[in-house]
PDB file of N, CA and C in Angstrom:
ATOM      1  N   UNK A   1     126.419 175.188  90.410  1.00  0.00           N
ATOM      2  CA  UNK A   1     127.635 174.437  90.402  1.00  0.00           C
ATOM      3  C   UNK A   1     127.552 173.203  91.296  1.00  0.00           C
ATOM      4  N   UNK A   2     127.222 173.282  92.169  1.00  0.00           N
ATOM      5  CA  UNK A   2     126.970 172.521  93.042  1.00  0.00           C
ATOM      6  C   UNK A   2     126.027 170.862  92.847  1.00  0.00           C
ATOM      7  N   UNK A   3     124.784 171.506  92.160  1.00  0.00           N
ATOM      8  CA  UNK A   3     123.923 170.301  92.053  1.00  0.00           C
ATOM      9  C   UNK A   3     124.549 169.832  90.599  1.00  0.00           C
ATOM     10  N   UNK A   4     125.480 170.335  89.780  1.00  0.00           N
ATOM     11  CA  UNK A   4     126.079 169.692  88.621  1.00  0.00           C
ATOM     12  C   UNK A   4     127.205 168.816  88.952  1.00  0.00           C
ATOM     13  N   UNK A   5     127.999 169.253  90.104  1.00  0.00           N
ATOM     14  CA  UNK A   5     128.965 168.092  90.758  1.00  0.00           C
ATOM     15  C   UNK A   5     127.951 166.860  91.022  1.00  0.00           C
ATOM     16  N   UNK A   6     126.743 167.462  92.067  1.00  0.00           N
ATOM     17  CA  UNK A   6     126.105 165.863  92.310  1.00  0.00           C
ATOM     18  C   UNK A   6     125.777 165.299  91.526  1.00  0.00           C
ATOM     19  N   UNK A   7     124.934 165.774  90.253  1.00  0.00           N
ATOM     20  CA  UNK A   7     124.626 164.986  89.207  1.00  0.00           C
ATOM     21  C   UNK A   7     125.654 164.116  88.707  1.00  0.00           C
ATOM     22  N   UNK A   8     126.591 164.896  88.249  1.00  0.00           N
ATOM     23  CA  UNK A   8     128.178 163.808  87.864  1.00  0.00           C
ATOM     24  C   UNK A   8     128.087 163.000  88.943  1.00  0.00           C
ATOM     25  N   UNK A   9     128.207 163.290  90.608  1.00  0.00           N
ATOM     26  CA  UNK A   9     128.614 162.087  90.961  1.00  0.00           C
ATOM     27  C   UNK A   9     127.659 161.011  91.019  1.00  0.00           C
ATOM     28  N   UNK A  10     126.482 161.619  90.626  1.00  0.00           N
ATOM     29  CA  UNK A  10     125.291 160.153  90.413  1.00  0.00           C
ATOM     30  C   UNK A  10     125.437 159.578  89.193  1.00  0.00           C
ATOM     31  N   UNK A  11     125.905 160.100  88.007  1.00  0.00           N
ATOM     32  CA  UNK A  11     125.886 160.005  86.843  1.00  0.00           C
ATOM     33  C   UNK A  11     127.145 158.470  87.277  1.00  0.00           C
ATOM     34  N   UNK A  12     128.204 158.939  87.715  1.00  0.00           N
ATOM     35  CA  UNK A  12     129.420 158.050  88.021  1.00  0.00           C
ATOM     36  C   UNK A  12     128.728 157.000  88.607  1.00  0.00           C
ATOM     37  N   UNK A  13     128.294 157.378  89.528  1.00  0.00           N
ATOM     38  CA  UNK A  13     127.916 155.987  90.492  1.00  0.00           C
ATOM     39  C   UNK A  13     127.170 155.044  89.548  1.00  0.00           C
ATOM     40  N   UNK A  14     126.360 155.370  88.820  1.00  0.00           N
ATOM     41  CA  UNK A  14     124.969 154.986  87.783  1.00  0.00           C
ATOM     42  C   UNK A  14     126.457 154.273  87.258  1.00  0.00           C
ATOM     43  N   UNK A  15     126.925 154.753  86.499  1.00  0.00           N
ATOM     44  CA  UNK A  15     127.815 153.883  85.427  1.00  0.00           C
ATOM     45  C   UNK A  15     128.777 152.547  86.104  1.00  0.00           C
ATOM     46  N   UNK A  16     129.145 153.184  87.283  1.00  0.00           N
ATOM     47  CA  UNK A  16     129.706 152.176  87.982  1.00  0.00           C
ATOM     48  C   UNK A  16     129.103 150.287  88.342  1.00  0.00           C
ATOM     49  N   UNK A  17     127.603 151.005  88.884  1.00  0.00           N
ATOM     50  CA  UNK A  17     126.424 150.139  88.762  1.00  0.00           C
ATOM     51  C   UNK A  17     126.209 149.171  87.749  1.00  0.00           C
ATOM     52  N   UNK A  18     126.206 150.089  86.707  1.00  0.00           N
ATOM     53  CA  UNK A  18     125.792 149.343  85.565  1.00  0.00           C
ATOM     54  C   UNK A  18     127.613 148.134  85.214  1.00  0.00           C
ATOM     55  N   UNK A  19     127.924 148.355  85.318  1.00  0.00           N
ATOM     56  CA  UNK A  19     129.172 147.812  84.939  1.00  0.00           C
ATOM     57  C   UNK A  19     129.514 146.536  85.915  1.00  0.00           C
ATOM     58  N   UNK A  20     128.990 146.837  87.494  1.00  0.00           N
ATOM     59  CA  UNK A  20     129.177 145.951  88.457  1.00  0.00           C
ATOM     60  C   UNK A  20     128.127 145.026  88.563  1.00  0.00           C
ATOM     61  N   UNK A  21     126.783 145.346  87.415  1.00  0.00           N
ATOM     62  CA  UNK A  21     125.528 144.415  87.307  1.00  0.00           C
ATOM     63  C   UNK A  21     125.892 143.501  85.827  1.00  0.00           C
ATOM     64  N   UNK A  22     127.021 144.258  85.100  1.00  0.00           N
ATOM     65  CA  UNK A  22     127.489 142.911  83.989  1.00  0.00           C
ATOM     66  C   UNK A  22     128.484 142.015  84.161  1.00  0.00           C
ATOM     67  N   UNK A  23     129.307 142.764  85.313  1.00  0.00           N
ATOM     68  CA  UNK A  23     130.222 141.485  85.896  1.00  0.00           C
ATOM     69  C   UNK A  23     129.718 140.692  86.429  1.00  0.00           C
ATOM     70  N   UNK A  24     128.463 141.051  87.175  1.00  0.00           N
ATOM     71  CA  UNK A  24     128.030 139.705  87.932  1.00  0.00           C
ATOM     72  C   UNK A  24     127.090 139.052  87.384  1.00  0.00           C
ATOM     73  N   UNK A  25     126.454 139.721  85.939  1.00  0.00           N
ATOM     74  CA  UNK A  25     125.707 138.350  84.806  1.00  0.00           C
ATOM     75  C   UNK A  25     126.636 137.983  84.249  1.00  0.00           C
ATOM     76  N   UNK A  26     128.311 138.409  84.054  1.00  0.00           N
ATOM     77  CA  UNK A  26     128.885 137.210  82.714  1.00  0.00           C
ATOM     78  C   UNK A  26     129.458 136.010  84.294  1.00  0.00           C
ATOM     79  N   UNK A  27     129.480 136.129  85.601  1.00  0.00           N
ATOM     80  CA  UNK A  27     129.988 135.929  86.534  1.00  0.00           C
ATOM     81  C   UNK A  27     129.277 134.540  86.441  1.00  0.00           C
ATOM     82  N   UNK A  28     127.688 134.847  86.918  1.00  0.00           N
ATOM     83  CA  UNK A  28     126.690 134.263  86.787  1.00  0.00           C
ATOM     84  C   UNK A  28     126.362 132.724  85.460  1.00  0.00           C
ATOM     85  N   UNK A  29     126.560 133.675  84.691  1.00  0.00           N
ATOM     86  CA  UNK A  29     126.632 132.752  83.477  1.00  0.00           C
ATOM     87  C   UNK A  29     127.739 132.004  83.189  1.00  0.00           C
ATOM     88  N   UNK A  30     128.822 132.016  83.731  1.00  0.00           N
ATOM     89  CA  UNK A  30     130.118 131.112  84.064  1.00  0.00           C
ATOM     90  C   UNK A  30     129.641 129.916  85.184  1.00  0.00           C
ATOM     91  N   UNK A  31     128.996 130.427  86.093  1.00  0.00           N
ATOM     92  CA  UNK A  31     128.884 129.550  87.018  1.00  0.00           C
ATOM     93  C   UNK A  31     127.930 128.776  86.391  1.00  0.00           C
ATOM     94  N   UNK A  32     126.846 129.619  86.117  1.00  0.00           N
ATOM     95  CA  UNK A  32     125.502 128.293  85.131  1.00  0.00           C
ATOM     96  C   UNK A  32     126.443 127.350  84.734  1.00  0.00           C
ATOM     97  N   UNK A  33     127.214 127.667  83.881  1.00  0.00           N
ATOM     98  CA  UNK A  33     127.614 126.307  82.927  1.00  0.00           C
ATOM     99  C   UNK A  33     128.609 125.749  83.460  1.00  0.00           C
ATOM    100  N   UNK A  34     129.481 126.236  84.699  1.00  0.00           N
ATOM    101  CA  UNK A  34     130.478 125.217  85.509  1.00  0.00           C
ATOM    102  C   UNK A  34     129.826 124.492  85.997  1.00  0.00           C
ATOM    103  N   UNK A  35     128.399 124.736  86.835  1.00  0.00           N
ATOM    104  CA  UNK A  35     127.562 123.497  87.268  1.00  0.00           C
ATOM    105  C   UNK A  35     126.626 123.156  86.932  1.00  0.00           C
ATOM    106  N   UNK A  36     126.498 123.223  86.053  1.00  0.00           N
ATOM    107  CA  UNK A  36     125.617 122.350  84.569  1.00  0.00           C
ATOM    108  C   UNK A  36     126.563 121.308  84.062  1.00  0.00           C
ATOM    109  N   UNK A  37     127.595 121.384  83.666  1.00  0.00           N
ATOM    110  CA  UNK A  37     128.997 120.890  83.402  1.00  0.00           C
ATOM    111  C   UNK A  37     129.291 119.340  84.991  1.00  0.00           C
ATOM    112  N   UNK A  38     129.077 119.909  85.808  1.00  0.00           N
ATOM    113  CA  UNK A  38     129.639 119.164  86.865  1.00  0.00           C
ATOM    114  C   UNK A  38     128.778 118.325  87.654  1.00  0.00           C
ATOM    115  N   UNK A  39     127.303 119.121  87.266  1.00  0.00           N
ATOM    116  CA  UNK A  39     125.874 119.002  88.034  1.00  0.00           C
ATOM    117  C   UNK A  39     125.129 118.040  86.751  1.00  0.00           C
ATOM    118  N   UNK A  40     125.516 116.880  85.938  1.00  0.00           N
ATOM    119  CA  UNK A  40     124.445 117.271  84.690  1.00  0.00           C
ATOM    120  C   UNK A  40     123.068 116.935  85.022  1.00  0.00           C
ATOM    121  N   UNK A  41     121.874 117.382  84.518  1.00  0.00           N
ATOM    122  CA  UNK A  41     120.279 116.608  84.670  1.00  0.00           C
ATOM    123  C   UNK A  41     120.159 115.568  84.938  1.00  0.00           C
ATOM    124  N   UNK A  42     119.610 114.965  85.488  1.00  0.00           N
ATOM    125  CA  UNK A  42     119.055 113.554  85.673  1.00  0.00           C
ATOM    126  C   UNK A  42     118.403 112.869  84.177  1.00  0.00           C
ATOM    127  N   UNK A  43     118.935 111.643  83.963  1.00  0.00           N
ATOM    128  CA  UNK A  43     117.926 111.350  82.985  1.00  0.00           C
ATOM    129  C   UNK A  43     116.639 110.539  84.035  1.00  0.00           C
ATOM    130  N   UNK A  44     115.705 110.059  83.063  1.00  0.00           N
ATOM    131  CA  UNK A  44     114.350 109.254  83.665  1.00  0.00           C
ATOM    132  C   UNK A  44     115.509 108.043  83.540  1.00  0.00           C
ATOM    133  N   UNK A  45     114.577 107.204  84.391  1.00  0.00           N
ATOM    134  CA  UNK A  45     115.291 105.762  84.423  1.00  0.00           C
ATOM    135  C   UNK A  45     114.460 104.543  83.296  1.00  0.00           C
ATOM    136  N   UNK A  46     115.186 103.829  82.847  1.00  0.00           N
ATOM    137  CA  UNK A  46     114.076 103.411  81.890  1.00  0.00           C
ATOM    138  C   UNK A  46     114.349 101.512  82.351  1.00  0.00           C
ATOM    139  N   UNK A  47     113.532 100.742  81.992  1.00  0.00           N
ATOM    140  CA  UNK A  47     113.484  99.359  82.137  1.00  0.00           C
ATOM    141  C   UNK A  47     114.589  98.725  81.587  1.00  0.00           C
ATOM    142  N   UNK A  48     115.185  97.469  82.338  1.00  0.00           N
ATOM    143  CA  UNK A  48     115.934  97.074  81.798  1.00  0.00           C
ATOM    144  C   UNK A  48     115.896  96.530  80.490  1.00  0.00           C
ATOM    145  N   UNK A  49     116.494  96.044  79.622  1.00  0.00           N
ATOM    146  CA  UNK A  49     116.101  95.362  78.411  1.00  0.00           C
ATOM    147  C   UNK A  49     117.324  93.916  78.947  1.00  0.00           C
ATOM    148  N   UNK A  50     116.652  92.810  78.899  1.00  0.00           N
ATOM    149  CA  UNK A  50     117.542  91.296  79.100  1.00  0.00           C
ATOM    150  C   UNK A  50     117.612  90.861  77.885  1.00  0.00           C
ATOM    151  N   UNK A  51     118.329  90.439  77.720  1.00  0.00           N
ATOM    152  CA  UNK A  51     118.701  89.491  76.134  1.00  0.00           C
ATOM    153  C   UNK A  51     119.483  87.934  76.799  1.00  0.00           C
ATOM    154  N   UNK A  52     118.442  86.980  75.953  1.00  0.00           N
ATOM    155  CA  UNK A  52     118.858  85.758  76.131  1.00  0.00           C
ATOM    156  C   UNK A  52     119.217  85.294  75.272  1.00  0.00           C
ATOM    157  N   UNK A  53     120.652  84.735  74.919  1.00  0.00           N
ATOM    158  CA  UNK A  53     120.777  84.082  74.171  1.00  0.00           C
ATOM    159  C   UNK A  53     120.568  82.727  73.817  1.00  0.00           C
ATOM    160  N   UNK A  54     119.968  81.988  73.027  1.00  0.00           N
ATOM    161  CA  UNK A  54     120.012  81.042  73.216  1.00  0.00           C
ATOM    162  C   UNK A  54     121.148  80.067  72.691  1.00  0.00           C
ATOM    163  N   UNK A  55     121.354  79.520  73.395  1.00  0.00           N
ATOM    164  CA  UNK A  55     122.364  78.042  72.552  1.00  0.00           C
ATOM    165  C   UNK A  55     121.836  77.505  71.225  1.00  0.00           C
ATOM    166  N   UNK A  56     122.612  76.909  70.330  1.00  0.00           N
ATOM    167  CA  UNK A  56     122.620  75.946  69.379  1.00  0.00           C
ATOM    168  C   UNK A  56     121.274  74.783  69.542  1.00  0.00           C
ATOM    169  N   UNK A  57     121.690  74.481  70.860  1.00  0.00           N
ATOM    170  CA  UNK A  57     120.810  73.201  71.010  1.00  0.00           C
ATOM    171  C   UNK A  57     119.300  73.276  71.713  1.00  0.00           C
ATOM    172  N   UNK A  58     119.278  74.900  72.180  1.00  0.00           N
ATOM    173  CA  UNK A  58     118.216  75.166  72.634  1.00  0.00           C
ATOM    174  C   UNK A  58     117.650  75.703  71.439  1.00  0.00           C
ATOM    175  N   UNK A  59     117.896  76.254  70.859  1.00  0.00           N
ATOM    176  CA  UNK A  59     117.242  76.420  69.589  1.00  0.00           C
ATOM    177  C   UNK A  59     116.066  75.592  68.792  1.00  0.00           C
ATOM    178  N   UNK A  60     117.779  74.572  68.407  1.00  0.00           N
ATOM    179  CA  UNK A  60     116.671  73.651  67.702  1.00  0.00           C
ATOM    180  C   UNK A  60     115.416  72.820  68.480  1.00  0.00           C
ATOM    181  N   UNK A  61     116.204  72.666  70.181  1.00  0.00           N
ATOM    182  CA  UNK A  61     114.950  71.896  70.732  1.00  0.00           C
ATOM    183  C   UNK A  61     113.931  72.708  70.820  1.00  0.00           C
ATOM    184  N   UNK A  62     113.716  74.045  70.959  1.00  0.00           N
ATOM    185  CA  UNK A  62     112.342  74.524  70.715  1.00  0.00           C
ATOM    186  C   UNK A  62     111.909  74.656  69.644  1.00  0.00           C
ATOM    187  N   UNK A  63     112.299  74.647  68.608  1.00  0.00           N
ATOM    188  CA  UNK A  63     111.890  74.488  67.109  1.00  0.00           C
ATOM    189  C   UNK A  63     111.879  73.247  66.896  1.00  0.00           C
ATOM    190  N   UNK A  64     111.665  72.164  67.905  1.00  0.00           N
ATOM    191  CA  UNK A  64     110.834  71.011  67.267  1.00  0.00           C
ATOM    192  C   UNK A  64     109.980  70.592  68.210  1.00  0.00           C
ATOM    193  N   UNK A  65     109.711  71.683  69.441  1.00  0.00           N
ATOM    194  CA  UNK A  65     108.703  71.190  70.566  1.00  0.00           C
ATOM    195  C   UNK A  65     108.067  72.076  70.236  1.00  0.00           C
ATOM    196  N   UNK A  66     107.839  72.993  69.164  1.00  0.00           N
ATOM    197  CA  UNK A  66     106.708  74.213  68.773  1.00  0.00           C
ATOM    198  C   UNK A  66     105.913  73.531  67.759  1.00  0.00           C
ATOM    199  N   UNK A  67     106.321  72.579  67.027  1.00  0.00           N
ATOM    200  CA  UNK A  67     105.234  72.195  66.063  1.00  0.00           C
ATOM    201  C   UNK A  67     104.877  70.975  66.223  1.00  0.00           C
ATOM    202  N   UNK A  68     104.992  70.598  68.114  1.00  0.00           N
ATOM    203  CA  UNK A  68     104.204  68.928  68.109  1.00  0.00           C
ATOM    204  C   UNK A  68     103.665  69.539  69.688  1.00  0.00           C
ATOM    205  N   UNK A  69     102.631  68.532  69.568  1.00  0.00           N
ATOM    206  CA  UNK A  69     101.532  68.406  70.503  1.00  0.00           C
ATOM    207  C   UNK A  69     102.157  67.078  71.784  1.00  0.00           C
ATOM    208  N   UNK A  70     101.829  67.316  72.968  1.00  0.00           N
ATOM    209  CA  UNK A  70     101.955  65.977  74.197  1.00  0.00           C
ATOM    210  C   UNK A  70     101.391  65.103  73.710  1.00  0.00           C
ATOM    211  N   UNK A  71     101.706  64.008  73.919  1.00  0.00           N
ATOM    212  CA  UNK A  71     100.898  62.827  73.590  1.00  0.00           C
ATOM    213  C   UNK A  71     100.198  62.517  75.157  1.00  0.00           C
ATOM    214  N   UNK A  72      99.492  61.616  74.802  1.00  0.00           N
ATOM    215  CA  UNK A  72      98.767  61.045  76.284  1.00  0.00           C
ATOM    216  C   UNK A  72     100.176  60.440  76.784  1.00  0.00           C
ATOM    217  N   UNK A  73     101.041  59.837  76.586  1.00  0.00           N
ATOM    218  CA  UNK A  73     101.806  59.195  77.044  1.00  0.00           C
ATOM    219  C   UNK A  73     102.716  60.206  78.061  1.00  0.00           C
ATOM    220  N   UNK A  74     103.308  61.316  77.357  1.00  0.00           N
ATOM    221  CA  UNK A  74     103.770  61.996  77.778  1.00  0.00           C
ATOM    222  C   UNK A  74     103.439  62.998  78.927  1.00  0.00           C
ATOM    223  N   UNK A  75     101.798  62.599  79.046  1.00  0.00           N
ATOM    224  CA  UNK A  75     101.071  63.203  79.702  1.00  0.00           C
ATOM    225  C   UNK A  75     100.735  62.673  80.918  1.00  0.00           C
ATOM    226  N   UNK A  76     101.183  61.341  81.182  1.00  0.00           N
ATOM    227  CA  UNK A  76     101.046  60.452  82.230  1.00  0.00           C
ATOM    228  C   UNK A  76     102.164  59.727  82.645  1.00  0.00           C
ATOM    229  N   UNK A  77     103.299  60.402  82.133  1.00  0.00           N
ATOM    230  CA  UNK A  77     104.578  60.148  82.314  1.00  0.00           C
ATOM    231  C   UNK A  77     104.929  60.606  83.840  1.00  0.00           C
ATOM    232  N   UNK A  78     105.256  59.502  84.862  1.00  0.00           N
ATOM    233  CA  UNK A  78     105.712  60.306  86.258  1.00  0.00           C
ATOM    234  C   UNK A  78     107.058  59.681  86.491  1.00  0.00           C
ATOM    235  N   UNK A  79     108.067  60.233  87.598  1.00  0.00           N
ATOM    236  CA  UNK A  79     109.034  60.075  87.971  1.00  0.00           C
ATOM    237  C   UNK A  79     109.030  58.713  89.012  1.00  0.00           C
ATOM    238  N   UNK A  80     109.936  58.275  89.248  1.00  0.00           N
ATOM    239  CA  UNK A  80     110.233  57.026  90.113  1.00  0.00           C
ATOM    240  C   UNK A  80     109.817  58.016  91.525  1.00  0.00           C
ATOM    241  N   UNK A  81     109.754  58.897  92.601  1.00  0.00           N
ATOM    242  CA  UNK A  81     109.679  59.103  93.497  1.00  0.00           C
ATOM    243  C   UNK A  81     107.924  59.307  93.251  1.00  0.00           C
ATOM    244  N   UNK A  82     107.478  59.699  92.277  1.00  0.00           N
ATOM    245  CA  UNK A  82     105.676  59.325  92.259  1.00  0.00           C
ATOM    246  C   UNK A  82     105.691  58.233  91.980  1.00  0.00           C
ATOM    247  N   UNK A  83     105.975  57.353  91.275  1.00  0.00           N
ATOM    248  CA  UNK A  83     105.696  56.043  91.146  1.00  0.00           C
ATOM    249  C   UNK A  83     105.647  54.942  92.309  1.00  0.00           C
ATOM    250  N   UNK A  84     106.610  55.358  93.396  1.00  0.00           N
ATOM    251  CA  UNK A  84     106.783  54.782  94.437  1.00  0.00           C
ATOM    252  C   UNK A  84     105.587  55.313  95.481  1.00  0.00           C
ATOM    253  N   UNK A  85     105.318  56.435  95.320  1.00  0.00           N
ATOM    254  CA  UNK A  85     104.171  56.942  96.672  1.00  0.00           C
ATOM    255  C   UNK A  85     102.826  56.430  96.237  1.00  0.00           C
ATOM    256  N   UNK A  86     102.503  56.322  94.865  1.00  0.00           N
ATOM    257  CA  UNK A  86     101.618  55.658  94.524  1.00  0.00           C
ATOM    258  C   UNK A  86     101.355  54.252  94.740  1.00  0.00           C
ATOM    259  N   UNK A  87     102.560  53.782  94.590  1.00  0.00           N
ATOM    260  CA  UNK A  87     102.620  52.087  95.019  1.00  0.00           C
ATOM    261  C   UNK A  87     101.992  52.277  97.049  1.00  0.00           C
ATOM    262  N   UNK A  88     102.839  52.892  97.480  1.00  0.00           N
ATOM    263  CA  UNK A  88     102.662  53.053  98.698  1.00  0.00           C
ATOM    264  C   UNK A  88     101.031  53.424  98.877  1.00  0.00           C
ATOM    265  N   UNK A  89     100.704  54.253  98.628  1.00  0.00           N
ATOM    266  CA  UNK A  89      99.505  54.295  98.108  1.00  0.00           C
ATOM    267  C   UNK A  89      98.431  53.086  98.236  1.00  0.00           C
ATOM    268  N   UNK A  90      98.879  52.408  97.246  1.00  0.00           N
ATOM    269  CA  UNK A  90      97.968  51.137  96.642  1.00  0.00           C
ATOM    270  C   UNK A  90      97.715  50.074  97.729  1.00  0.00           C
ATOM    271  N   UNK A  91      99.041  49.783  98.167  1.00  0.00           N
ATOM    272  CA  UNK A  91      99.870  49.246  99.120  1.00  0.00           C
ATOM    273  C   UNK A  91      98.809  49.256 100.357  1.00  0.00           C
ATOM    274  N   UNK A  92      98.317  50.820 100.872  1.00  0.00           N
ATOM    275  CA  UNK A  92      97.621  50.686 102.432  1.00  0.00           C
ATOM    276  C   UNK A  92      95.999  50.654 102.052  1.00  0.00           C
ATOM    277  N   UNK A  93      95.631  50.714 100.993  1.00  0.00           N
ATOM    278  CA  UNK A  93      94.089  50.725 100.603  1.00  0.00           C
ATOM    279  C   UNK A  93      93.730  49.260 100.414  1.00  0.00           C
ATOM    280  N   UNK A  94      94.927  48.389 100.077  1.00  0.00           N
ATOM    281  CA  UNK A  94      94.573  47.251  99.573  1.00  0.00           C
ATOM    282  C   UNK A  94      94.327  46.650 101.356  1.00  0.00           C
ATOM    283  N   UNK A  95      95.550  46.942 102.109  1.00  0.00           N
ATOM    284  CA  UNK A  95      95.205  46.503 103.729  1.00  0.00           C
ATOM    285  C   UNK A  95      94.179  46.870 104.070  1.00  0.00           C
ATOM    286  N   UNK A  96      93.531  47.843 104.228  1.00  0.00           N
ATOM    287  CA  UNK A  96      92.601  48.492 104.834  1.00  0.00           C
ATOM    288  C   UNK A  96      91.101  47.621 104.293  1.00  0.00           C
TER     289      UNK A  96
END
């Protein structure tokens, strides 16, 4: 009589167990997805992508500086602030 009470009360406890190990996987599995939900993955970071638009007028000016070549002229074309250092230039070689 005796070791059949204990068995029941292991038998109980066992069931109890088992019951207090599925509350705490559906417990578990609530929390997974509350902070999965709140937590999400990281994505990778990826490169920017820039987009230029161009204007009307930039357009066409590169679609008519793509199918011509510099001329020499254009090629020896300088600004008034070189034109002047060059004079200056000329200017102390001729003293010298």
């Amino acid at each position: 009589m005796q070791i059949e009470r204990e068995i029941e009360g292991l038998e109980r406890d066992e069931r109890a167990l088992e019951k207090a190990a599925q509350a705490l996987t559906r417990l578990a599995t609530i929390a997974e997805k509350f902070f999965d939900k709140l937590y999400p993955e990281k994505k990778l970071v990826r490169d920017a992508i820039v987009t230029v638009v161009r204007t009307p007028a930039e357009a066409d000016l590169e679609e008519t500086i793509q199918g011509s070549e510099p001329t020499l002229e254009q090629w020896k074309d300088i600004g008034s602030r070189e034109q002047a250092f060059l004079e200056k230039e000329a200017a102390k070689t001729t003293k010298s």
